[in-house]
N, C-alpha and C. Protein backbone atom coordinates (compact mmCIF):
# COMPACT_ATOMS: atom_id res chain seq x y z
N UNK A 1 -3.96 2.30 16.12
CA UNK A 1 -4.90 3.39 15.99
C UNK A 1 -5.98 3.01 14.99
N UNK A 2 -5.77 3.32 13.44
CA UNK A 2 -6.78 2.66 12.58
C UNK A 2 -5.83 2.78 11.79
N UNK A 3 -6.87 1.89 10.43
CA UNK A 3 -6.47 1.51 9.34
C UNK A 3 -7.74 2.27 8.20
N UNK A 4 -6.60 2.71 7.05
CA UNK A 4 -8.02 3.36 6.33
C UNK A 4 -7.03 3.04 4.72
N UNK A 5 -8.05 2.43 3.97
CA UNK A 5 -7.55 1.73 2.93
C UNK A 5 -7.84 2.48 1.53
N UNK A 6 -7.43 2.96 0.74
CA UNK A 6 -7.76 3.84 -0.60
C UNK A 6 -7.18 2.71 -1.71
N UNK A 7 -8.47 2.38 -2.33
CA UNK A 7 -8.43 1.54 -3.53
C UNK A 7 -8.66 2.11 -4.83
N UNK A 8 -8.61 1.68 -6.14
CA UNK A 8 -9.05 2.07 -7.11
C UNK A 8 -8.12 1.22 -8.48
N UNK A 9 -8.45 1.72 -9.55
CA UNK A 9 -7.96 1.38 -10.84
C UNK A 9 -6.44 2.21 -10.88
N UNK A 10 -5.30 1.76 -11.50
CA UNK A 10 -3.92 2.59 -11.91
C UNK A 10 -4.36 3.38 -12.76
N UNK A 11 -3.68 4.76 -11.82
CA UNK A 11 -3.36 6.15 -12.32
C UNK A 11 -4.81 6.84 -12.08
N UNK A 12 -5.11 6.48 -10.60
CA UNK A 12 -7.13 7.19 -10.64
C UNK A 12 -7.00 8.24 -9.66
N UNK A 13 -5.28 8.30 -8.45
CA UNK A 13 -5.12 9.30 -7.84
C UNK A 13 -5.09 9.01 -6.39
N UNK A 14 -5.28 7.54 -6.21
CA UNK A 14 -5.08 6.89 -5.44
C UNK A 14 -3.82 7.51 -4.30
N UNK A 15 -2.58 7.41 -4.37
CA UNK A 15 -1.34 7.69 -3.76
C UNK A 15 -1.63 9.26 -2.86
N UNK A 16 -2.08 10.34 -4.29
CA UNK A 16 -2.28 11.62 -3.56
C UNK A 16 -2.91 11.51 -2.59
N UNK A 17 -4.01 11.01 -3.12
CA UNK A 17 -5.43 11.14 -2.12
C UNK A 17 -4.63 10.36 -0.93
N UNK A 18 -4.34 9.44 -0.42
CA UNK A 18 -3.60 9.02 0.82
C UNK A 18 -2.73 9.34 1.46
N UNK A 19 -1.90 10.66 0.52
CA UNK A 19 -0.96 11.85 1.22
C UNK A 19 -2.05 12.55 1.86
N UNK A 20 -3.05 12.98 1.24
CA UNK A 20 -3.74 14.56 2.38
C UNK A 20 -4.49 13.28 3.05
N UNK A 21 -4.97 12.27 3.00
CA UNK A 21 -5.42 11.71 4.23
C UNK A 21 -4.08 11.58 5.45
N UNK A 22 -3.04 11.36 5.28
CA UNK A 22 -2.25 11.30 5.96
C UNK A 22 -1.56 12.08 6.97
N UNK A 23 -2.26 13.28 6.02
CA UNK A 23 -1.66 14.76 6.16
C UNK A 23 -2.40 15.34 7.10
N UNK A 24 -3.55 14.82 7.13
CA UNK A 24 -4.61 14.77 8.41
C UNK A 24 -4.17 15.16 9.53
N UNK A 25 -3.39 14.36 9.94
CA UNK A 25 -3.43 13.50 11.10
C UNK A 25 -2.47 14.20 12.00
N UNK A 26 -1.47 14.60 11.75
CA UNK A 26 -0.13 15.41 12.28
C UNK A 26 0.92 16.10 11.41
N UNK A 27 1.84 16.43 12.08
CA UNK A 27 2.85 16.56 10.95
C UNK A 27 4.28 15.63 10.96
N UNK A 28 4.17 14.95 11.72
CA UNK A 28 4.74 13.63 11.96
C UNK A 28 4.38 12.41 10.92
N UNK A 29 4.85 12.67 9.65
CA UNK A 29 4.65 11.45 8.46
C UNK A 29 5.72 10.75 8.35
N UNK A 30 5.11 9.38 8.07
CA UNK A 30 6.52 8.33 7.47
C UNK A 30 5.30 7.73 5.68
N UNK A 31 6.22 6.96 5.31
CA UNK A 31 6.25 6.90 3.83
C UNK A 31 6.78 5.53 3.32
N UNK A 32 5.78 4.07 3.27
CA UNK A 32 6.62 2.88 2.93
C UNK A 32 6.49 3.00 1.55
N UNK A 33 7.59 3.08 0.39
CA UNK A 33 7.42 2.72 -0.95
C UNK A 33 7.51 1.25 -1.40
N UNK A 34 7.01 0.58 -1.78
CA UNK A 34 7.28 -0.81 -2.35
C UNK A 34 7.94 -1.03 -3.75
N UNK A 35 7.27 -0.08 -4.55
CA UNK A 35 7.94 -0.60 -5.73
C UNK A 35 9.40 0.14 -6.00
N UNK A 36 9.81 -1.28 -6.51
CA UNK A 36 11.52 -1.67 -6.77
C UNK A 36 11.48 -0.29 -8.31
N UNK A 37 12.75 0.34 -8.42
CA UNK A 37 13.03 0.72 -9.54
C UNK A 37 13.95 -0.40 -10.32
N UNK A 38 12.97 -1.00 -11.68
CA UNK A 38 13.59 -2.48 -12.36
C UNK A 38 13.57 -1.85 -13.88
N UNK A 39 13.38 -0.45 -13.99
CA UNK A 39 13.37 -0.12 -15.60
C UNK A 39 12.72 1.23 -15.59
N UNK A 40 12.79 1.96 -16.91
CA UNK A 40 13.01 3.58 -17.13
C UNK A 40 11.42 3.42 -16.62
N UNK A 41 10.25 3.17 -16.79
CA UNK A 41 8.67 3.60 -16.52
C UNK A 41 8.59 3.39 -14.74
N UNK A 42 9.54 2.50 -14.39
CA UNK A 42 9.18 2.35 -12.73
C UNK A 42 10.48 3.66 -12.27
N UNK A 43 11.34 3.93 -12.69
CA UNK A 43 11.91 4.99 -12.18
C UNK A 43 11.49 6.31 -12.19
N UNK A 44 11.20 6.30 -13.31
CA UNK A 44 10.11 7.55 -13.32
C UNK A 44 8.96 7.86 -12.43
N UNK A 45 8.24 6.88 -12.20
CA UNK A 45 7.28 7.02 -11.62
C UNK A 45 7.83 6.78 -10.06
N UNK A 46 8.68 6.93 -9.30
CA UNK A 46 9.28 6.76 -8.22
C UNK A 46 9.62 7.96 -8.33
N UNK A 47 11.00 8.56 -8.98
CA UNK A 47 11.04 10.03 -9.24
C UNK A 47 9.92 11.27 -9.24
N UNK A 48 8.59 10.76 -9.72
CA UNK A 48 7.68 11.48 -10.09
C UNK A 48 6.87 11.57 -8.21
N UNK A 49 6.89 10.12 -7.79
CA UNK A 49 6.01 10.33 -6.52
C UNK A 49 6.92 10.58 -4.85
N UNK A 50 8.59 10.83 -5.24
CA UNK A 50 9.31 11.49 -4.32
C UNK A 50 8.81 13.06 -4.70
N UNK A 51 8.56 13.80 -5.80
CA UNK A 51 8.30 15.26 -5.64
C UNK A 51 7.05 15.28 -5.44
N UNK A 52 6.21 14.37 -5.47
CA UNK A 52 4.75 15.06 -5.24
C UNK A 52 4.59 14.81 -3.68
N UNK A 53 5.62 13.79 -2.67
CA UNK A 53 5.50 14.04 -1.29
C UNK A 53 6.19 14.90 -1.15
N UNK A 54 6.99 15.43 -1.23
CA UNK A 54 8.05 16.54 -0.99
C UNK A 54 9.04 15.98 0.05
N UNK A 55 8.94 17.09 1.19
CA UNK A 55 9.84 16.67 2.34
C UNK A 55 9.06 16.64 3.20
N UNK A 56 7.89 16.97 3.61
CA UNK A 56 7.41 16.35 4.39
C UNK A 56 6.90 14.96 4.78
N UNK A 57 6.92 13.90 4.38
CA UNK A 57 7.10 12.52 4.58
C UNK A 57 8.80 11.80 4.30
N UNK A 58 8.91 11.42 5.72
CA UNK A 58 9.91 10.30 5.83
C UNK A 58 9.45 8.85 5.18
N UNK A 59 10.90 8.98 4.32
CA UNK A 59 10.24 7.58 3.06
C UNK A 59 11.37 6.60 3.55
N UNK A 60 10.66 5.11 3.36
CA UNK A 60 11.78 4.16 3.42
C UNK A 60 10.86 3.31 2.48
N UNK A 61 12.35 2.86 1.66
CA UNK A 61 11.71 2.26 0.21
C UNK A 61 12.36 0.39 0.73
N UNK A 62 11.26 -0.21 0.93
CA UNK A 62 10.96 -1.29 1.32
C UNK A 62 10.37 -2.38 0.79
N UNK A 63 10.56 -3.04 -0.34
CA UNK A 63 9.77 -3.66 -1.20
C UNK A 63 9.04 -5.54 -0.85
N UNK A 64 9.70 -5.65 0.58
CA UNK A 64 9.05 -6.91 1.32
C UNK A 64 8.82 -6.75 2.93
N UNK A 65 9.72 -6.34 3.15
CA UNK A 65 9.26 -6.70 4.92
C UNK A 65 8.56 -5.22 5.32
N UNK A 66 7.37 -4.84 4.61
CA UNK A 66 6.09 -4.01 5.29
C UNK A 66 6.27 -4.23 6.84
N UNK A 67 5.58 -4.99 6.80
CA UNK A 67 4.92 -5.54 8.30
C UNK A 67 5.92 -5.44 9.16
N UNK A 68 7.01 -5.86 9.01
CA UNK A 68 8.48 -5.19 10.05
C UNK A 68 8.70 -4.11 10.74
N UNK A 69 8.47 -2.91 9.10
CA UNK A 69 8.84 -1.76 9.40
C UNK A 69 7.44 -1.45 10.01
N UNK A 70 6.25 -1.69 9.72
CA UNK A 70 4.93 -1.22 10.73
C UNK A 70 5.48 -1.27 12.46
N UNK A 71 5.59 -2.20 12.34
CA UNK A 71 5.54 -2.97 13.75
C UNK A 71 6.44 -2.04 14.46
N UNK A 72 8.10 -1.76 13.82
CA UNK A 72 9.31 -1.34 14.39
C UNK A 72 9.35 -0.03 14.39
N UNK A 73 8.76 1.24 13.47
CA UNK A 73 8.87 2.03 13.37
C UNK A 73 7.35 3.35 13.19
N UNK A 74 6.37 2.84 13.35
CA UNK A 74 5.20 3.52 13.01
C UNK A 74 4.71 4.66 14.04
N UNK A 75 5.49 4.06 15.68
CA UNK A 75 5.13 4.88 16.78
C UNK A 75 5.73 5.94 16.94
N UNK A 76 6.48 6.36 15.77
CA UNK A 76 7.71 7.49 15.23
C UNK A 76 6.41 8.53 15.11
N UNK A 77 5.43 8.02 14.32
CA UNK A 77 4.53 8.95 13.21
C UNK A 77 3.18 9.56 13.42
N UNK A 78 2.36 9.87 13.17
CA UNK A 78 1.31 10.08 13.03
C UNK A 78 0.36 10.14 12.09
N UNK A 79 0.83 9.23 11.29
CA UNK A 79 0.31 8.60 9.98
C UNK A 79 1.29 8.16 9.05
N UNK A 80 1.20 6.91 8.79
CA UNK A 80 2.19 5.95 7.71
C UNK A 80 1.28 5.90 6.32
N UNK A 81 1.62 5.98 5.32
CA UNK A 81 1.23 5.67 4.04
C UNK A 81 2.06 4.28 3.81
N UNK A 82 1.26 3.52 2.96
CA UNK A 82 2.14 2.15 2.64
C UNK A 82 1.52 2.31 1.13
N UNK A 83 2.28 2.36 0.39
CA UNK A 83 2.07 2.25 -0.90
C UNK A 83 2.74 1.69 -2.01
N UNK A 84 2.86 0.20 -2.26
CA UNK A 84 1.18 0.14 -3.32
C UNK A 84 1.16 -1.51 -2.34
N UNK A 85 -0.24 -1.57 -1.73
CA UNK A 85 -0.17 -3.27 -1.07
C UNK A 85 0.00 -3.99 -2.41
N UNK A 86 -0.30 -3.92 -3.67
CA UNK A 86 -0.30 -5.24 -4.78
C UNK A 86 0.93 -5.05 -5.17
N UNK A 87 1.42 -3.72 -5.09
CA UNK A 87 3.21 -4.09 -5.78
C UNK A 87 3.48 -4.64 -4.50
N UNK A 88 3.81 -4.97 -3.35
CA UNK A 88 4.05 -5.55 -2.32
C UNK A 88 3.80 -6.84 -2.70
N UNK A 89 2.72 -7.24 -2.70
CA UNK A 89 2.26 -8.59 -3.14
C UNK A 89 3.33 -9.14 -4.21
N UNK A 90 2.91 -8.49 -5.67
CA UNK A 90 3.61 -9.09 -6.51
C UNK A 90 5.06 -9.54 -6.29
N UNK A 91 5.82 -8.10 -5.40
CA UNK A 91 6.91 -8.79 -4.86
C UNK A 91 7.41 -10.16 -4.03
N UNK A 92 6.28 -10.15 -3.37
CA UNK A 92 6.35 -11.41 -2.07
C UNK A 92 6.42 -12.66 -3.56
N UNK A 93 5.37 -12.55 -4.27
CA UNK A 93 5.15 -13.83 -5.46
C UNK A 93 6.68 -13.93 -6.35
N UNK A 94 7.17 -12.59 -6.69
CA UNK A 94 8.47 -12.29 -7.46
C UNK A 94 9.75 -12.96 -6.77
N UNK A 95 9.22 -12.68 -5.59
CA UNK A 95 10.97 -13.62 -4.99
C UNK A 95 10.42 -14.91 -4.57
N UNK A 96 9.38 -15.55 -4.65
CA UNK A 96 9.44 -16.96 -4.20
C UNK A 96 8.58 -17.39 -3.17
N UNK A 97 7.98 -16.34 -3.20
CA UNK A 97 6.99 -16.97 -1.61
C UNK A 97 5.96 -17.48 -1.91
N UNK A 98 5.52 -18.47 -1.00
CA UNK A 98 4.33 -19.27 -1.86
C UNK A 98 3.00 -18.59 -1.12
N UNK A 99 1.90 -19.66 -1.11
CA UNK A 99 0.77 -19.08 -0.94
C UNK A 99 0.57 -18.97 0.56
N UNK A 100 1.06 -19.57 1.02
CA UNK A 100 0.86 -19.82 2.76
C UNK A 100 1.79 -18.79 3.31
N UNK A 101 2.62 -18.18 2.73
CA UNK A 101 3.44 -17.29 3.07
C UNK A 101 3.65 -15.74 2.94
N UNK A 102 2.86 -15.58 1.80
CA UNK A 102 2.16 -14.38 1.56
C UNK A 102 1.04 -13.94 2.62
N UNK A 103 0.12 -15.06 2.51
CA UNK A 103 -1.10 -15.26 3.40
C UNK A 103 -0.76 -14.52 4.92
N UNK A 104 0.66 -15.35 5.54
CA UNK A 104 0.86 -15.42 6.76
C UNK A 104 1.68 -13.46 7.15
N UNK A 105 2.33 -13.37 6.28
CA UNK A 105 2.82 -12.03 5.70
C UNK A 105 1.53 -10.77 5.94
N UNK A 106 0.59 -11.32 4.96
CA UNK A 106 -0.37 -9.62 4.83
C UNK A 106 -1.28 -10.03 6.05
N UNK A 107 -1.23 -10.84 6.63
CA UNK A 107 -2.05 -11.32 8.56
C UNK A 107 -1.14 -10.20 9.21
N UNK A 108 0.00 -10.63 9.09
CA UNK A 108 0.74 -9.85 10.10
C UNK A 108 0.64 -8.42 9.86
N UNK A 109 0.72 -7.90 8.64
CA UNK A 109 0.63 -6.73 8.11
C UNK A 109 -0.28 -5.88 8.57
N UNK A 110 -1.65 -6.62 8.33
CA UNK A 110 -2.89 -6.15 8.88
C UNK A 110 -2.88 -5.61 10.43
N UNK A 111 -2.75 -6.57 11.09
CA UNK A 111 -2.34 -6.43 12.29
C UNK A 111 -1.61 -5.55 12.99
N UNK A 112 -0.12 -5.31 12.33
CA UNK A 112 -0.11 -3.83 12.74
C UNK A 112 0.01 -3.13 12.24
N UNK A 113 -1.00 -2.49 11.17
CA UNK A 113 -1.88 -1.84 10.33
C UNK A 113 -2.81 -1.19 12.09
N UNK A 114 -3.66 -2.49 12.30
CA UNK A 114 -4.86 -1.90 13.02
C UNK A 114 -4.52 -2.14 14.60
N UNK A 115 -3.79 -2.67 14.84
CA UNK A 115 -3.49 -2.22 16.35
C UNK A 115 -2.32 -1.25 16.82
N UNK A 116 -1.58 -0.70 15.85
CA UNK A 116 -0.28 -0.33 16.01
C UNK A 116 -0.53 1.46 16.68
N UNK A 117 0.54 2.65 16.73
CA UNK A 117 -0.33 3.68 17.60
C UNK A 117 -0.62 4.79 16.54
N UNK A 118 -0.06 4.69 15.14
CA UNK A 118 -0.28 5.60 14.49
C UNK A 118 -1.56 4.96 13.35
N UNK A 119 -1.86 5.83 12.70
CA UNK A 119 -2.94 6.23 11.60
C UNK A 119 -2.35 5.71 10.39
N UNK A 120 -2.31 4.21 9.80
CA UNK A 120 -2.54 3.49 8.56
C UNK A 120 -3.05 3.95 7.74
N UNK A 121 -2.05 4.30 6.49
CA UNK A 121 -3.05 4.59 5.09
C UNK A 121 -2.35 3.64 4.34
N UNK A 122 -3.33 2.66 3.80
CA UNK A 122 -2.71 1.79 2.69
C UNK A 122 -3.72 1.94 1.22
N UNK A 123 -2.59 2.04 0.18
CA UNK A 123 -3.25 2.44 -0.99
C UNK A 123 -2.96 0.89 -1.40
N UNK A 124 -4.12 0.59 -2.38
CA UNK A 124 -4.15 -0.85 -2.90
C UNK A 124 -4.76 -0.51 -4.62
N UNK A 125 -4.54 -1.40 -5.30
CA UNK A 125 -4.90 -1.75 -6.99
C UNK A 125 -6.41 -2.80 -6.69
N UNK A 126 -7.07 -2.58 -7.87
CA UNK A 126 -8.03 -3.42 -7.97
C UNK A 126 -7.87 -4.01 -9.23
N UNK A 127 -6.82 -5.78 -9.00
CA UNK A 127 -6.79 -6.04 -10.32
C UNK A 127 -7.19 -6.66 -11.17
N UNK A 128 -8.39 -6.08 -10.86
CA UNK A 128 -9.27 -6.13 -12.41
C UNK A 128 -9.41 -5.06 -12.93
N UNK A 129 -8.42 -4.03 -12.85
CA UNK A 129 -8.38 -3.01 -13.91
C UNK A 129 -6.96 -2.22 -14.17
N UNK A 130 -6.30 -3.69 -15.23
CA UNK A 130 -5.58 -2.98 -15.63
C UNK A 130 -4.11 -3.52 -15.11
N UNK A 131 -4.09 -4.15 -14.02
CA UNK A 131 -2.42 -4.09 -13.38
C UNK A 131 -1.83 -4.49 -14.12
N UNK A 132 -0.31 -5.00 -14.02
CA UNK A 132 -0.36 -5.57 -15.30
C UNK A 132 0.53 -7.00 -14.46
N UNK A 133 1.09 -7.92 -14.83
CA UNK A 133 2.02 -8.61 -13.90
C UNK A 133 2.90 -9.76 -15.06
N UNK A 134 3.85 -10.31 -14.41
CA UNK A 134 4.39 -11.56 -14.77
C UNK A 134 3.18 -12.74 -15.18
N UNK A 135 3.10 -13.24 -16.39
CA UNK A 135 2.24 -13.98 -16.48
C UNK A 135 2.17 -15.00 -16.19
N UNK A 136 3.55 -15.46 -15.84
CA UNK A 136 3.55 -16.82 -15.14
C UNK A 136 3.15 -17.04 -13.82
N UNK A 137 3.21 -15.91 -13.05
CA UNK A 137 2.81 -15.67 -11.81
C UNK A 137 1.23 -15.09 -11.69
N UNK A 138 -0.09 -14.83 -12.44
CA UNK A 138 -0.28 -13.68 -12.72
C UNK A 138 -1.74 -14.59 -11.71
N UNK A 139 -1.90 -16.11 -12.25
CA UNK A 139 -2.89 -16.57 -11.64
C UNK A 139 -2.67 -16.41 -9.99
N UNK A 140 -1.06 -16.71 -9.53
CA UNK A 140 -1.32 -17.10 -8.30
C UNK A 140 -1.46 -15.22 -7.18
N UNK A 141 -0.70 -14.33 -8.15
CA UNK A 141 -0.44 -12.51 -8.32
C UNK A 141 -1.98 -12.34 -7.74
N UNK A 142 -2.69 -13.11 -8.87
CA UNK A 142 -4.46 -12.05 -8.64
C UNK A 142 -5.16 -12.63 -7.54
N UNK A 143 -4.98 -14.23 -7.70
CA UNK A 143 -6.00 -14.72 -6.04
C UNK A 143 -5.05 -14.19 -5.16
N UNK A 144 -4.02 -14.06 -4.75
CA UNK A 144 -3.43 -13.44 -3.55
C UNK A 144 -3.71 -11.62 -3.57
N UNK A 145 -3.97 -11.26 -4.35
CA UNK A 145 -4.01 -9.61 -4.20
C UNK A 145 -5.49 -9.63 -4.09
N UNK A 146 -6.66 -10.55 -4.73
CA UNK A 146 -7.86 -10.48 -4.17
C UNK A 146 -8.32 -10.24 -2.26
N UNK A 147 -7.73 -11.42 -2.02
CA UNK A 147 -7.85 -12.14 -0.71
C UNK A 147 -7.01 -11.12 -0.11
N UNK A 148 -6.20 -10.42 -0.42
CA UNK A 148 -5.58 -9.67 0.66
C UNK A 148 -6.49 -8.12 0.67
N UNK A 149 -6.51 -7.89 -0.53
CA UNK A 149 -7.53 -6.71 -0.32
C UNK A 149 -9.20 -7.14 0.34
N UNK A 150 -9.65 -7.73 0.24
CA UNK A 150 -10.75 -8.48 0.87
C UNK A 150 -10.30 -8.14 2.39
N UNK A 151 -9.57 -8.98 2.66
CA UNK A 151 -8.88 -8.82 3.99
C UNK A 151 -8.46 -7.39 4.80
N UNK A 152 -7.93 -6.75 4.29
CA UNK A 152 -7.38 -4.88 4.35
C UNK A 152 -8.77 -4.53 4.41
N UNK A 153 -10.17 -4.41 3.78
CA UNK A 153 -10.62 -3.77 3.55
C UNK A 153 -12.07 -4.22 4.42
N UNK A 154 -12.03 -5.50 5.39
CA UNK A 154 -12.80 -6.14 6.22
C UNK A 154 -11.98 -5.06 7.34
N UNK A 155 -10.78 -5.00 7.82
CA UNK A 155 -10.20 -4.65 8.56
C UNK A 155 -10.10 -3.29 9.05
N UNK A 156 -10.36 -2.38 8.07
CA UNK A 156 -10.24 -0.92 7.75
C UNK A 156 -11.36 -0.23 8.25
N UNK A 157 -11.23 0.72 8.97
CA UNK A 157 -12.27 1.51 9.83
C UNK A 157 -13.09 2.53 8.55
N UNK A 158 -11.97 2.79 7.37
CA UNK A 158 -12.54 3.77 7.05
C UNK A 158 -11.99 3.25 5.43
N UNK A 159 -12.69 3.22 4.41
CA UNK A 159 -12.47 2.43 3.40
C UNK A 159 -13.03 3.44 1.96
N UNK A 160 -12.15 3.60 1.05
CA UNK A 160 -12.24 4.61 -0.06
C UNK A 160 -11.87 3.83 -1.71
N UNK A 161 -12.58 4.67 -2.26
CA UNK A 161 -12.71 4.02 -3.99
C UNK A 161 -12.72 5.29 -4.77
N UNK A 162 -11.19 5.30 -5.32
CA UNK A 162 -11.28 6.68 -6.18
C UNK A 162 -11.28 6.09 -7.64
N UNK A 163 -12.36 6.93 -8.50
CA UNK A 163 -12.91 6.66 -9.15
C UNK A 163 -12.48 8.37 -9.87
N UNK A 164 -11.61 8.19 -11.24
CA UNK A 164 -11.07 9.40 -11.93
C UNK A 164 -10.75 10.47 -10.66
N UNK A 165 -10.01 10.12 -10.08
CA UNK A 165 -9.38 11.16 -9.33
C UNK A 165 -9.86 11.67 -8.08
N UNK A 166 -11.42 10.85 -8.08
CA UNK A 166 -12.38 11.26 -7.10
C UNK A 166 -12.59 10.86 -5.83
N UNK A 167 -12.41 10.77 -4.69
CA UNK A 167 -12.30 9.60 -3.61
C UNK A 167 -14.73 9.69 -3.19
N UNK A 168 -14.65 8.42 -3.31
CA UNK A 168 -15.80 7.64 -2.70
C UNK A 168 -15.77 7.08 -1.44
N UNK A 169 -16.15 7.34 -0.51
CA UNK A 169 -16.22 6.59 1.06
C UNK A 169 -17.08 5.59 0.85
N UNK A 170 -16.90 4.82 1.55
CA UNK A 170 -17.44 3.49 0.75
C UNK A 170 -17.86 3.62 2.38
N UNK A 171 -16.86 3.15 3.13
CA UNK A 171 -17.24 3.09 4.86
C UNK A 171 -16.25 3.86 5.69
């Protein structure tokens, strides 16, 4: 169907704003979470963004194979949220995947992102503000989360930049 991508800086409102876009669409929602609970600030904030979807989105907390569950399960929905593509990323870098493999990963992703039958919302980081990462990883973390958002956002019919809470249509 399409792909519609909501970017911005951490904590700008990003996630919400891609629930009522989602919310759009039907009442048929699904819900990919990526980030792993690895300590009290990521549990919280997992805790914090299961009550702000409520029950209306079906969540499956998925922290690598995105593109799987797109592919296998999206024609359930009428709009998927995938949230966060860079914690995704960082994960793919966190367990070992190299650059050609990530690469080959967010291709596929994209893909059925934009051909698949439901309505794609992927929320993404812009990190140059703020993310924070493994520093040993952090060079190979940022050119791969560049290039993939580059990529998502070439791809995306409909493309957003929230800026303090604010969503910007960019396209």
């Amino acid at each position: 169907m399409a792909l519609a991508v909501v970017g911005g800086g951490r904590r700008c409102g990003k996630s919400r704003y891609a629930l009522a876009l989602a919310s759009a669409h039907g009442p048929r929602l699904g819900f990919i979470a990526t980030l792993q609970d690895t300590d009290e600030e990521s549990a919280e904030k997992i805790a914090a963004a299961r009550r702000e979807r409520g029950m209306e989105f079906v969540t499956v907390e998925e922290p690598i194979e995105v593109a799987r569950l797109i592919e296998e399960r999206s024609h359930l929905f009428d709009a998927v949220v995938v949230d966060e593509l860079t914690v995704w990323i960082s994960n793919l870098v966190m367990a070992g995947r190299g650059d050609a493999e990530v690469e080959a990963e967010a291709a596929r992703l994209m893909q059925a992102a934009v051909k698949g039958p439901s309505e794609i919302v992927m929320v993404t980081s812009d990190v140059d503000f703020g993310f924070a990462v493994d520093p040993e990883a952090s060079r190979q973390f940022r050119r791969l989360a560049g290039l993939v958002n580059r990529q998502m956002a070439e791809a995306a019919s409909r493309l957003y930049w929230m800026v303090f809470g604010v969503p910007k249509r960019i396209r």
